[in-house]
Protein backbone atom coordinates (compact mmCIF):
# COMPACT_ATOMS: atom_id res chain seq x y z
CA UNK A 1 20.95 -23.10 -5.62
CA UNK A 2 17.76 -21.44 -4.21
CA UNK A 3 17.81 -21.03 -0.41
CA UNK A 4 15.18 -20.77 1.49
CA UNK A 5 14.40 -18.74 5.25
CA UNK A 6 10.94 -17.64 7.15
CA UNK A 7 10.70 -13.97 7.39
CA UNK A 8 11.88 -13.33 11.19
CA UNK A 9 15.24 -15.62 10.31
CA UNK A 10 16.04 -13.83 7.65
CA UNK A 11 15.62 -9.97 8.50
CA UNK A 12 17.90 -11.60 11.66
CA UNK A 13 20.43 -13.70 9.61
CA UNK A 14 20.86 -12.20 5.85
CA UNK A 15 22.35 -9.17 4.19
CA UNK A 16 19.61 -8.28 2.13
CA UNK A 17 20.58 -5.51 -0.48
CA UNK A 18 18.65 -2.61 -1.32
CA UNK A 19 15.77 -3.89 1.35
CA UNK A 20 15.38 -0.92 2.64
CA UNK A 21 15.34 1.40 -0.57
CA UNK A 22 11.39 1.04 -0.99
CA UNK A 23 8.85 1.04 2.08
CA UNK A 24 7.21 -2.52 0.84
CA UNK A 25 10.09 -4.52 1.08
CA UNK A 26 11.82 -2.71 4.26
CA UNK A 27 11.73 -4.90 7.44
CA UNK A 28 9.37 -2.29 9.02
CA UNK A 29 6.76 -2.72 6.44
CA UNK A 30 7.63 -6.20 7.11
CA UNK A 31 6.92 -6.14 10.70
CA UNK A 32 3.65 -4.34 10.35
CA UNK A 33 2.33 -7.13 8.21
CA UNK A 34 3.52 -9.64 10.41
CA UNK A 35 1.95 -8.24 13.63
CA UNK A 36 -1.00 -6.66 12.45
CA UNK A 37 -1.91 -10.39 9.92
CA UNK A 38 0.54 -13.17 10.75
CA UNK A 39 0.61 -14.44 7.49
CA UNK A 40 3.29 -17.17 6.66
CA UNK A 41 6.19 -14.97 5.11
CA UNK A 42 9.48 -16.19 3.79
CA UNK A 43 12.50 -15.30 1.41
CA UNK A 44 13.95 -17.25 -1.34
CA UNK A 45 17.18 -16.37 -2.43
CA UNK A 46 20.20 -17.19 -4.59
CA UNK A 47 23.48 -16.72 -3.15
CA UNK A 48 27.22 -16.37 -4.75
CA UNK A 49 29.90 -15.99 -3.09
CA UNK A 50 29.02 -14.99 0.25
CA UNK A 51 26.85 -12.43 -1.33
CA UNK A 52 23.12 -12.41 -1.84
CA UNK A 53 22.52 -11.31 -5.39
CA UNK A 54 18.69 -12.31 -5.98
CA UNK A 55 15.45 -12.51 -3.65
CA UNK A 56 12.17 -12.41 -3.17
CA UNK A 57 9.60 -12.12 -0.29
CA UNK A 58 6.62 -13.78 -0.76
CA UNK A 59 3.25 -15.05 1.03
CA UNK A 60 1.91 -18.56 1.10
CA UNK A 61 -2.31 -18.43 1.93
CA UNK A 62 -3.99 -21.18 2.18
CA UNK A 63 -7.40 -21.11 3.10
CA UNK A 64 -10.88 -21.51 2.66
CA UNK A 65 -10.69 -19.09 -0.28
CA UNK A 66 -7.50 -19.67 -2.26
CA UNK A 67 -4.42 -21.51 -2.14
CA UNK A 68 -2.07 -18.94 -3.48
CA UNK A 69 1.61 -17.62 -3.32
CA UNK A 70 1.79 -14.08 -3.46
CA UNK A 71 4.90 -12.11 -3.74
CA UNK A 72 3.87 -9.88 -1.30
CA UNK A 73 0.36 -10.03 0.59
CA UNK A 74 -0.51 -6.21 1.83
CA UNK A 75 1.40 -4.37 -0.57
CA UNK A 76 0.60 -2.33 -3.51
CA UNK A 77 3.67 -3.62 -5.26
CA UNK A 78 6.53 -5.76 -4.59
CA UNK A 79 9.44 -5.72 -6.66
CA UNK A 80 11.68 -8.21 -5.99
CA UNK A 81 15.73 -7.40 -6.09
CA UNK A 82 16.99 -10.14 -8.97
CA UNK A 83 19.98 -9.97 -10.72
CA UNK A 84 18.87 -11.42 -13.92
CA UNK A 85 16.20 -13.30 -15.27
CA UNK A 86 17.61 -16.69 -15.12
CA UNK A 87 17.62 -15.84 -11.12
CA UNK A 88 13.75 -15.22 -11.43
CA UNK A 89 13.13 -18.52 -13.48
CA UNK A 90 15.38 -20.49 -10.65
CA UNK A 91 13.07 -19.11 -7.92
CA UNK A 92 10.34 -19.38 -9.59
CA UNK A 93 10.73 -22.96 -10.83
CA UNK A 94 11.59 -23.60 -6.75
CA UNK A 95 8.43 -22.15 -5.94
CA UNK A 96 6.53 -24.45 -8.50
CA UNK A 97 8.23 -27.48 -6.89
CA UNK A 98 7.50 -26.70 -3.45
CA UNK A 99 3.61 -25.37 -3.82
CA UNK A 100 2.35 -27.72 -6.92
CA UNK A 101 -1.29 -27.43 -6.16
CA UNK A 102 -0.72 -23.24 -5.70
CA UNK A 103 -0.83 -20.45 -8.20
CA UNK A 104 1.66 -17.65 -8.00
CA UNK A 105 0.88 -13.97 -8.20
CA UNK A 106 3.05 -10.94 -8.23
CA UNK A 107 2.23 -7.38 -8.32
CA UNK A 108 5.25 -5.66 -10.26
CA UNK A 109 6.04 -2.03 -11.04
CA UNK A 110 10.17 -1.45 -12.10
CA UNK A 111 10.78 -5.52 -11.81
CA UNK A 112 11.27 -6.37 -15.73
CA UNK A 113 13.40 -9.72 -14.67
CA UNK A 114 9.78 -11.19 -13.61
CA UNK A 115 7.56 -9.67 -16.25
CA UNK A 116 10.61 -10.61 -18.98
CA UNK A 117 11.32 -14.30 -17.40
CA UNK A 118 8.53 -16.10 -19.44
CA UNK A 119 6.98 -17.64 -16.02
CA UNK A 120 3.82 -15.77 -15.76
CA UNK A 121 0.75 -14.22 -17.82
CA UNK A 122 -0.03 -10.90 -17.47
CA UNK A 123 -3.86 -11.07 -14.95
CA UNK A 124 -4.71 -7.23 -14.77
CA UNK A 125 -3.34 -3.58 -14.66
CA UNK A 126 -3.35 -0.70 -12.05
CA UNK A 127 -2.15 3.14 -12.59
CA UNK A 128 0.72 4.89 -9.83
CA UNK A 129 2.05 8.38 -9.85
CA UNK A 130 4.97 9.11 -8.12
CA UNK A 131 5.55 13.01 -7.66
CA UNK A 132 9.45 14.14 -8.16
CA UNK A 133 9.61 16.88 -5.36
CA UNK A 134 13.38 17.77 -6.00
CA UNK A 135 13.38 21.26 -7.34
CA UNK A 136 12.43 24.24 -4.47
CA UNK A 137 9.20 24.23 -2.94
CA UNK A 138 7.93 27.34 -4.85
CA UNK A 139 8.71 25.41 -7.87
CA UNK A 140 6.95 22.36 -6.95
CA UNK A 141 3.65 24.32 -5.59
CA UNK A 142 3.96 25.73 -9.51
CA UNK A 143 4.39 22.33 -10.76
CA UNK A 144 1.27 21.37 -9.25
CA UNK A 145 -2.08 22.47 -11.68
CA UNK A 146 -3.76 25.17 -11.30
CA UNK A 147 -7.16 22.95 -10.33
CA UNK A 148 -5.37 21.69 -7.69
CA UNK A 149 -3.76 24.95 -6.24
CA UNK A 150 -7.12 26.82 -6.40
CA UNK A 151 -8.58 24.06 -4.73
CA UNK A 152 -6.34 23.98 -2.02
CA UNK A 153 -6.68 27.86 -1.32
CA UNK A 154 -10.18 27.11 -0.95
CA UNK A 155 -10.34 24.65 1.72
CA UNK A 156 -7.48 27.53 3.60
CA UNK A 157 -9.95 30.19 2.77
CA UNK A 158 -13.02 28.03 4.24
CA UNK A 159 -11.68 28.11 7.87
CA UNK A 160 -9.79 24.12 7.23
CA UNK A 161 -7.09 23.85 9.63
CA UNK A 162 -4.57 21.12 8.74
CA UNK A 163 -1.70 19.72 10.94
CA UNK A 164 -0.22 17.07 12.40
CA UNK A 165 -2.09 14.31 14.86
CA UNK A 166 -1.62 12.89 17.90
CA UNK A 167 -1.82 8.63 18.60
CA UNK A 168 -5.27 9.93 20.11
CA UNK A 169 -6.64 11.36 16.91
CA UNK A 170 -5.63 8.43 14.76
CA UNK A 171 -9.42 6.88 16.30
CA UNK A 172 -11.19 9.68 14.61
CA UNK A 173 -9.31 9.04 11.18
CA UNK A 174 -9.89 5.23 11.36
CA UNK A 175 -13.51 5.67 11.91
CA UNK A 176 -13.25 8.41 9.25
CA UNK A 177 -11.63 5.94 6.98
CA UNK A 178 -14.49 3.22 8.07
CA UNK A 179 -17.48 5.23 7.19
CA UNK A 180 -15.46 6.44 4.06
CA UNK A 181 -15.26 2.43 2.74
CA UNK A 182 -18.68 1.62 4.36
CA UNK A 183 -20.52 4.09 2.29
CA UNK A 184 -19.07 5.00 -0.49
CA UNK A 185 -17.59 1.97 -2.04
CA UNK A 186 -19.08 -1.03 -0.13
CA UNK A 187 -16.07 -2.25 1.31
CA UNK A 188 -14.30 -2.78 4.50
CA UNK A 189 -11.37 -0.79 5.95
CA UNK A 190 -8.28 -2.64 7.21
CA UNK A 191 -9.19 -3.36 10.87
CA UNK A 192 -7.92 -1.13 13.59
CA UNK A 193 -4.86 -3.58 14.46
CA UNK A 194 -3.29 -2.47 11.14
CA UNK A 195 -3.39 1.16 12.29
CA UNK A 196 -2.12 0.67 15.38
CA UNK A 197 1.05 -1.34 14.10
CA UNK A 198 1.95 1.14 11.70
CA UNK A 199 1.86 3.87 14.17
CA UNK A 200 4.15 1.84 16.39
CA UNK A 201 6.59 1.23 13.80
CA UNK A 202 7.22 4.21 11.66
CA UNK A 203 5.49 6.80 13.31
CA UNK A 204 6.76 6.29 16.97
CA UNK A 205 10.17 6.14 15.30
CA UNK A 206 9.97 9.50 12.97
CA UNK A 207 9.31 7.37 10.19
CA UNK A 208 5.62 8.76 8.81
CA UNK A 209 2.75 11.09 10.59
CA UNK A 210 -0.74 11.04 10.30
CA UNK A 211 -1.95 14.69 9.24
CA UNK A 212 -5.68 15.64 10.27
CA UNK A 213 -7.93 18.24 8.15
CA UNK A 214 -10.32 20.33 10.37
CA UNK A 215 -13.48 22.13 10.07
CA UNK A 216 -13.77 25.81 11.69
CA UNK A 217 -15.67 23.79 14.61
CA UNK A 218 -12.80 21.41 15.49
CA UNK A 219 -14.26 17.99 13.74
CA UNK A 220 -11.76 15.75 11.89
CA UNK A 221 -13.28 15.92 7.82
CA UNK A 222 -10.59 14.22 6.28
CA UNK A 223 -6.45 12.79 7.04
CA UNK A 224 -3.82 11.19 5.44
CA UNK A 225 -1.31 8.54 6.61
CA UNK A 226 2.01 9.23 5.42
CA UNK A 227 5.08 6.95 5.20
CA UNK A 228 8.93 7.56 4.85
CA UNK A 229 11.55 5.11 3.70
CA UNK A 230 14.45 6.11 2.03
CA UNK A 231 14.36 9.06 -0.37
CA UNK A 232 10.37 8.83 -0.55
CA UNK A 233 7.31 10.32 0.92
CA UNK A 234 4.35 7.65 0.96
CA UNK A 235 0.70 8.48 0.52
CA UNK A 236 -0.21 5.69 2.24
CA UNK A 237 -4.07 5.75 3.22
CA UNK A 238 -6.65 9.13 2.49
CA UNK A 239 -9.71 9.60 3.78
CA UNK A 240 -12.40 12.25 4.22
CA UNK A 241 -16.03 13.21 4.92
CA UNK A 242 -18.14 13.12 2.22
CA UNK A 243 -20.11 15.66 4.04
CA UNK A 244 -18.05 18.01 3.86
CA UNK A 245 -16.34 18.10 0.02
CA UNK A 246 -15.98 21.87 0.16
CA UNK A 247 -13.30 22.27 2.02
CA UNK A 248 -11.00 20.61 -0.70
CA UNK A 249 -8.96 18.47 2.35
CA UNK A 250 -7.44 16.40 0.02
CA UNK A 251 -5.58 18.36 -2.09
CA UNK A 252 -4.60 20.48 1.59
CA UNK A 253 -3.74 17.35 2.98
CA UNK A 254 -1.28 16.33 -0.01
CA UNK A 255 0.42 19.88 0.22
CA UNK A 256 1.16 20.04 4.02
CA UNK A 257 2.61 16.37 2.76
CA UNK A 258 4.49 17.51 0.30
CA UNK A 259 5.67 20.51 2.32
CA UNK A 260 6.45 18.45 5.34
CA UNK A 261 8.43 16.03 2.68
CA UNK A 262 10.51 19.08 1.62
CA UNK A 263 11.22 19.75 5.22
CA UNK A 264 12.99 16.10 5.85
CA UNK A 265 15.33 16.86 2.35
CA UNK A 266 12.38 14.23 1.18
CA UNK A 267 12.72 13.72 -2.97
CA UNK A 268 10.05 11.58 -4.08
CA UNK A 269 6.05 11.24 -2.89
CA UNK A 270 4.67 7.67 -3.79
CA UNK A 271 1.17 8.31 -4.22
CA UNK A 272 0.25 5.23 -4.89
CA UNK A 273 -1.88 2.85 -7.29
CA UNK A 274 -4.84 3.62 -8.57
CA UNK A 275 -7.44 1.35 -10.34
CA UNK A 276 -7.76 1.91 -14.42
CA UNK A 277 -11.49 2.81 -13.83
CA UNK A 278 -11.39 4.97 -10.98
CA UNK A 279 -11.56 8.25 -12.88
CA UNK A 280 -11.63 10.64 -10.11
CA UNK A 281 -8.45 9.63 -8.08
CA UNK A 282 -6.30 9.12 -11.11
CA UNK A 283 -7.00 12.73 -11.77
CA UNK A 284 -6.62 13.97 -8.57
CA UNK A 285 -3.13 12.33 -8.79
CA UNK A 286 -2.64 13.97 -12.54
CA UNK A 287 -3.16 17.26 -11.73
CA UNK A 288 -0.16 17.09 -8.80
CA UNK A 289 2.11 16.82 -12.32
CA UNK A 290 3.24 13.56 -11.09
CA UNK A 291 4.47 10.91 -13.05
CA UNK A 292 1.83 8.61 -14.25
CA UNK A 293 3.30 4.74 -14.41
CA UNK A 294 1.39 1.36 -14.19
CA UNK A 295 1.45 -2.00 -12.02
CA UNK A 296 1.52 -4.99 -13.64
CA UNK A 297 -0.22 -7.92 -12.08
CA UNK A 298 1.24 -11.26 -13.49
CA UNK A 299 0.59 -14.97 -11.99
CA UNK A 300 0.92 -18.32 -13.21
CA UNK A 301 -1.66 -20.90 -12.19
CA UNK A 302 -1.58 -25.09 -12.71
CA UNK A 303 -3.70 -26.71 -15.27
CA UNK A 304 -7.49 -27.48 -13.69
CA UNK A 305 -6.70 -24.71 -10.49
CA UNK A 306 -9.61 -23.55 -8.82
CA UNK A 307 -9.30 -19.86 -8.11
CA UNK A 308 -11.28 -17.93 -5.55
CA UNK A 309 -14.50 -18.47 -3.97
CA UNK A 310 -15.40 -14.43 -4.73
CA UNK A 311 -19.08 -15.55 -4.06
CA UNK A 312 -18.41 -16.11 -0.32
CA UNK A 313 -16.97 -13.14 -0.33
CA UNK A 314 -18.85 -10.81 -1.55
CA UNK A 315 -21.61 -12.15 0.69
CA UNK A 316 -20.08 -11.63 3.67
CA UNK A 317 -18.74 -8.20 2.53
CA UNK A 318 -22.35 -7.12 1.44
CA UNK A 319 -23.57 -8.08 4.81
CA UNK A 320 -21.13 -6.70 7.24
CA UNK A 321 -20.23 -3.41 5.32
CA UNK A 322 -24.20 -2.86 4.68
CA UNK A 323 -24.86 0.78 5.45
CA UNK A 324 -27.33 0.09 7.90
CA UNK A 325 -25.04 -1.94 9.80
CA UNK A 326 -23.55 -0.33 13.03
CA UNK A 327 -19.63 0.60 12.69
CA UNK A 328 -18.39 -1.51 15.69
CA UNK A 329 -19.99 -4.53 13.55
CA UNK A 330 -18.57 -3.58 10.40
CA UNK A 331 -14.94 -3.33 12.28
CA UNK A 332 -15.67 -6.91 13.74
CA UNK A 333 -16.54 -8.52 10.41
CA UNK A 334 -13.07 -6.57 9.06
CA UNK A 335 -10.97 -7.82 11.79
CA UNK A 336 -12.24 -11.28 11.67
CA UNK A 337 -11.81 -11.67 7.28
CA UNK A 338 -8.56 -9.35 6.77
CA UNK A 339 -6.14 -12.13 7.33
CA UNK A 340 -7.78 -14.09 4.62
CA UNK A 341 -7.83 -11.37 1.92
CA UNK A 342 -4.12 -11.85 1.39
């Protein structure tokens, strides 16, 4: 029989094994989603027992742009913890009864149970490296390409000083990130509230740091957000000036990560996904020697479903992340449409 809780009940009520083994189903990834979007958030599960054996978080959006139930909103993959695939087909066959007029999308990367179950078509594809980090650190700096280390001795070489931030500095790397989305690609950063959450719940707590790359002069040219949850490192959000390319921050940025990561007894760094077309960051994330792996996006929709108004969209993107438009506009139009992009 499939049970089923809101989010807050259950991170309060249920025994939820293996939760926190990956950072987008612990309860503080959890939390920051909650505060910093509110979507509706609950947990389907199968119990036997007394034991949970199979569940799955999952979104339900409904609004002006899609009815959809997404297992899970904000997260570059979600792999739910099922103990075999007649589990998934239960849930899933619950989740068909409840939301009829909804499709259902998940975002997969080791969960074979839903890609296996027969439920769902496969929609679309996305590339992720994660970087093994176990052997010494002289052994990992080796294991890294020589593109990348001769890179990274540049930026050093250049004057680039990079360490840790304070809650003060992680301003300069939002707006950093802002004019980094604005500009280059078109698109909107997550607003400021997201930033804030995450600081409060991992960072605060020794659970992540924001690391800051800077010119001779002082100015922030680049930063990256990283993450811990279990045995892993996450690369969570990079940015950088576009100004200022020669002083290689990213690949300086992902060391001091990696180094830091070594520090903690750290064996894994999630770097991420990566879309098939975007040529330059899969390579960046190639020449760290990391495993290369892909996200599967799968979904199931009802016959005659009407799927997203993109058009509306993309309008009001094009608008508020114009390049002409001021920042503190462009962070209004992102706080005001995040909740909907679910």
């Amino acid at each position: 029989m499939v049970k089923t809780l809101p989010l807050q009940q259950a991170l309060e009520k249920l025994d939820l094994p293996g939760a926190a083994d990956n950072l987008f189903s612990s309860p503080a990834w959890l939390r920051v989603i909650d505060r910093a979007y509110s979507p509706a958030i609950f947990i389907k599960y199968i119990e036997r027992d007394g034991r949970i054996e199979s569940y799955v978080f999952y979104s339900v959006v409904k609004n002006f742009l899609e009815w959809k139930v997404c297992v899970l909103s904000y997260c570059d993959y979600c792999d739910a913890h099922i103990s075999s695939v007649a589990d998934w087909r239960s849930i899933f066959e619950d989740m068909q009864k409840e939301f009829s007029g909804f499709r259902i999308v998940v975002r997969s990367l080791r969960d074979e149970a839903a890609r296996s179950c027969g439920c769902f078509k496969e929609l679309s594809r996305e590339y992720f490296h994660l970087l093994d980090i176990r052997g010494d650190i002289d052994s990992v700096w080796m294991g890294l390409k020589d593109k990348f280390r001769n890179q990274a001795r540049q930026g050093l070489k250049r004057g680039l000083v990079v360490r840790q931030c304070t809650r003060k500095e992680l301003w300069d790397f939002f707006c950093l990130h802002v004019k980094l989305r604005k500009h280059k690609y078109g698109i909107f950063a997550q607003p400021w509230r997201f930033f804030e959450v995450i600081w409060d719940e991992f960072i605060n707590r020794g659970n992540g740091f924001l690391i800051g790359a800077f010119d001779p002069a002082g100015k922030m040219v680049g930063g990256t957000l990283f993450l811990v949850c279990g045995n892993t490192l996450y690369y969570k959000i990079n940015t950088s000036s576009q100004a200022a390319l020669e002083y290689r921050s990213n690949n300086c940025l992902l060391w001091e990560g990696i180094r830091l990561a070594k520090e903690r007894g750290l064996e894994f760094i999630d770097l991420g996904s990566s879309g098939l077309a975007q040529d330059g960051l899969v390579a960046f994330k190639d020449a760290t020697g990391a495993k290369r792996m892909e996200i599967v996006h799968i979904g199931y929709h009802p016959e005659g479903y009407v799927f997203s108004r993109k058009r509306i969209l993309k309008c009001y993107t094009r608008f508020f992340a114009a390049p002409w438009m001021p920042d503190r506009i462009t962070n209004l139009g992102s706080a005001l449409i995040y909740k909907f992009l679910a």
